[in-house]
Protein backbone atom coordinates (compact mmCIF):
# COMPACT_ATOMS: atom_id res chain seq x y z
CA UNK A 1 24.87 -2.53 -6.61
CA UNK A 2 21.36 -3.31 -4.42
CA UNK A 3 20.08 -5.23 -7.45
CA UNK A 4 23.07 -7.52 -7.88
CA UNK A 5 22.68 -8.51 -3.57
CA UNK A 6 18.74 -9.26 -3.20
CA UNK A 7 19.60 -9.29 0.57
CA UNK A 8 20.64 -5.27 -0.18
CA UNK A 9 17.47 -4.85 -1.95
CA UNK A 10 14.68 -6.57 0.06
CA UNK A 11 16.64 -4.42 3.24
CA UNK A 12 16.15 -1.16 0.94
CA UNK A 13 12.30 -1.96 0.39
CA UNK A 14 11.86 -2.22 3.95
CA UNK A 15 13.20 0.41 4.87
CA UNK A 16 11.15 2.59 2.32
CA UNK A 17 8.20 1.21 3.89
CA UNK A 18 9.17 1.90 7.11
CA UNK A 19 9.37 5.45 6.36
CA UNK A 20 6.39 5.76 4.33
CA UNK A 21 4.33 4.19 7.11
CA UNK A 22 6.39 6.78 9.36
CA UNK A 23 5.29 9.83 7.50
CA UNK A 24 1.82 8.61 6.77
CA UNK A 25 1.79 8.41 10.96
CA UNK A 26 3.88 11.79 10.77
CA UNK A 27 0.78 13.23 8.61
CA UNK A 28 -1.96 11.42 10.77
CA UNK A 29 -0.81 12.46 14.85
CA UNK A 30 1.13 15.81 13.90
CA UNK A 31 -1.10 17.11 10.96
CA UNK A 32 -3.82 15.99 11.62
CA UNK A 33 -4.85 14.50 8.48
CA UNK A 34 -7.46 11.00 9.36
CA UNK A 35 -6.67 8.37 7.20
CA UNK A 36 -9.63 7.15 4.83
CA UNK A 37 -10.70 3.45 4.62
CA UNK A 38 -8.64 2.90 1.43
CA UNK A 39 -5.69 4.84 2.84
CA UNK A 40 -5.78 2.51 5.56
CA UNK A 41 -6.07 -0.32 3.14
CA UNK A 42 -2.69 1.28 1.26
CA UNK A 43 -1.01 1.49 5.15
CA UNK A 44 -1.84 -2.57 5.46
CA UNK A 45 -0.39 -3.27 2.04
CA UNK A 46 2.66 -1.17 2.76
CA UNK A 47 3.15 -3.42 6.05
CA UNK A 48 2.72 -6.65 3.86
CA UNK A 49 5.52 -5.54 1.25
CA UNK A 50 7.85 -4.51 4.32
CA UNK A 51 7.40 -7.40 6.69
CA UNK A 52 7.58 -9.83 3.61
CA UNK A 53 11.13 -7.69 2.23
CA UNK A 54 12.65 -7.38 6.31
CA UNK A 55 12.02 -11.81 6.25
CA UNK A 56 13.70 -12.44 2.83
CA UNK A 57 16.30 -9.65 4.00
CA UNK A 58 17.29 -11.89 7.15
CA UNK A 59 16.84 -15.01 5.99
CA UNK A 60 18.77 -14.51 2.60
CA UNK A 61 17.26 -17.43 0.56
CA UNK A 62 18.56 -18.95 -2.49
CA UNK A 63 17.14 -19.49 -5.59
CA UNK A 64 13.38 -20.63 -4.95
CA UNK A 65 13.35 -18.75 -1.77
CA UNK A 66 14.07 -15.79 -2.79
CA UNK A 67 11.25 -16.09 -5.73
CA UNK A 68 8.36 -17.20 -3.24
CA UNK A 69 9.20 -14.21 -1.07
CA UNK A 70 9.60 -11.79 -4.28
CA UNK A 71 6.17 -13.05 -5.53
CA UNK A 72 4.50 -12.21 -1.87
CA UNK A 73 6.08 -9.06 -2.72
CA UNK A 74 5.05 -8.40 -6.18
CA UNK A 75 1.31 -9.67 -5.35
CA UNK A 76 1.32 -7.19 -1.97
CA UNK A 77 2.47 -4.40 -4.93
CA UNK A 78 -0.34 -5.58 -6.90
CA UNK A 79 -2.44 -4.97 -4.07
CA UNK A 80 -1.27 -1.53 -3.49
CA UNK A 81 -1.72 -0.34 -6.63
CA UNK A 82 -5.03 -1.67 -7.49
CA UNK A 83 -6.10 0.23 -4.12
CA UNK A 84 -4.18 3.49 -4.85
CA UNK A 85 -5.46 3.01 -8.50
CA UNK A 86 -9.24 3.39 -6.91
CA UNK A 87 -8.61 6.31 -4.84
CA UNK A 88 -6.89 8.34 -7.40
CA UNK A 89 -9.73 7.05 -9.76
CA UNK A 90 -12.68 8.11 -6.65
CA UNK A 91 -10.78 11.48 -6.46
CA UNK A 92 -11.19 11.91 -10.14
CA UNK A 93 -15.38 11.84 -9.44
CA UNK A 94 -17.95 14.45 -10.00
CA UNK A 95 -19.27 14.74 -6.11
CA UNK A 96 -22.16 13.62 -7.55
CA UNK A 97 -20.94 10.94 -8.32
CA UNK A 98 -19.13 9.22 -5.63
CA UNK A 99 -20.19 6.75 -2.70
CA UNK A 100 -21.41 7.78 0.73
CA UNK A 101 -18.92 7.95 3.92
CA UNK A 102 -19.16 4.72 6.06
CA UNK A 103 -20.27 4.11 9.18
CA UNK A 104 -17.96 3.96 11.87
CA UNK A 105 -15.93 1.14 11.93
CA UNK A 106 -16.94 -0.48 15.80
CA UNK A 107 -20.42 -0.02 14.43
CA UNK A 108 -20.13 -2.12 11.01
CA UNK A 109 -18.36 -5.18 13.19
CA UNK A 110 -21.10 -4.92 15.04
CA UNK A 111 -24.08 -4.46 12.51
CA UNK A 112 -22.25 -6.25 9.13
CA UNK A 113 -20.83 -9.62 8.19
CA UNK A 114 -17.21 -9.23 7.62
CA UNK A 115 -17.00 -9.60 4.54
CA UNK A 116 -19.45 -6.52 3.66
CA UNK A 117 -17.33 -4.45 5.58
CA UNK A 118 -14.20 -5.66 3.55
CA UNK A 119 -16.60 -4.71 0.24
CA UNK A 120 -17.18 -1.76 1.51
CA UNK A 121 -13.98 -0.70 2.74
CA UNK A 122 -12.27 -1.71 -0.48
CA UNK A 123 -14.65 0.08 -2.80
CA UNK A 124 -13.57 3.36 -0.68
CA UNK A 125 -16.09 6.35 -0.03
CA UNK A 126 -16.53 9.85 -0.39
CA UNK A 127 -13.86 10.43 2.01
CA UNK A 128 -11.25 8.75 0.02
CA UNK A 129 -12.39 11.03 -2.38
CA UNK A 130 -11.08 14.29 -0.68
CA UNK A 131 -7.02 15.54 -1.73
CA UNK A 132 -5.64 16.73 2.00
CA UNK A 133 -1.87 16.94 1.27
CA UNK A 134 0.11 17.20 -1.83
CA UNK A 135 3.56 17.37 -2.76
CA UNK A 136 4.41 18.22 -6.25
CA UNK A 137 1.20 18.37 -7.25
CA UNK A 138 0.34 14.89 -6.44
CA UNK A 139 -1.46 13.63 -3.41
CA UNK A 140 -1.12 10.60 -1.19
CA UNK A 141 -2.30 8.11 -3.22
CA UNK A 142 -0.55 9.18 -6.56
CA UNK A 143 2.56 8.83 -3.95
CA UNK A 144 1.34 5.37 -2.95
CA UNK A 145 1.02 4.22 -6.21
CA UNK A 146 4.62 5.59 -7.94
CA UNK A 147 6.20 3.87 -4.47
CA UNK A 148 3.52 0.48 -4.92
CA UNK A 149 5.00 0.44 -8.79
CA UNK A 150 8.56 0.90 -8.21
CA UNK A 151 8.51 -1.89 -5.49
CA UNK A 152 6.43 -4.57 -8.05
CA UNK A 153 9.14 -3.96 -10.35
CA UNK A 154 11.74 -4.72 -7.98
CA UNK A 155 9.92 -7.48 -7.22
CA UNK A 156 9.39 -8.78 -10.45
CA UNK A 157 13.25 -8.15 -11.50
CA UNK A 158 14.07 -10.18 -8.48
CA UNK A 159 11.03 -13.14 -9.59
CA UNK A 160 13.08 -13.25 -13.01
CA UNK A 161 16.42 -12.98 -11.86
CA UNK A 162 18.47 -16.42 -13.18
CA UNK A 163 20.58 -17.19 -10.43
């Protein structure tokens, strides 16, 4: 059972990372679909949980080990799911309603502090706005935020765990 070997299950979350980040890359060159700012966001966070679950995969910690590297997990999660939380909430918005498109990126590192850009990026645009691809009925970022869930909870079962 993955959840009784947290070696299993950090190897598991990485490898549902890897193939998220796959298809989002699958949906980006092949389709054609551009990622917004937050999407891009979602694609770092993704990375984070991955890298974090491949390290406590190979190095099979005990005890306090394995809860430092399930709390990066669960905060990366976090993460996730605040920023899928925004984009479902931006594509919820009147069009009135929602923030302008950005500049280009190579433009804002050269006009903007970084930190504005960061604010900016985070708080998403009118382009994060815009449902390109659903399955189900839900789009990418209703995806992101079941697969961002699922994964805190694993990581959070595995913070918990007694042994």
């Amino acid at each position: 059972m993955p959840l009784a070997n947290p070696r299993l299950l950090n190897f598991l979350v990485f490898l549902v990372c890897a193939s998220l980040l796959a298809f989002g890359l699958y949906l980006e060159h092949a389709e054609g679909l551009k990622p917004c700012p937050l999407c891009v966001v979602q694609r770092i966070e993704f990375i984070g949980v991955g890298l974090t679950c491949l390290i406590a995969a190979l190095h099979g910690p005990h005890r306090l080990g394995r809860r430092i590297y399930a709390g990066v997990t669960l905060l990366f999660a976090a993460a996730g799911i605040a920023s899928a939380g925004r984009q479902i909430w931006l594509q919820g918005l009147p069009a009135d309603q929602l923030p302008t498109c950005l500049p280009s990126l190579d433009y804002m590192l050269e006009a903007l502090p970084f930190q504005d850009i960061i604010r900016m990026v985070l708080h998403g645009t009118a382009d994060c706005a815009e449902v390109t691809w659903t399955l189900l009925g839900l789009s990418i970022p209703e995806w992101s935020l079941l697969a961002f869930a699922a994964m805190a909870l694993l990581g959070l079962l595995q913070l918990l765990r007694r042994d």
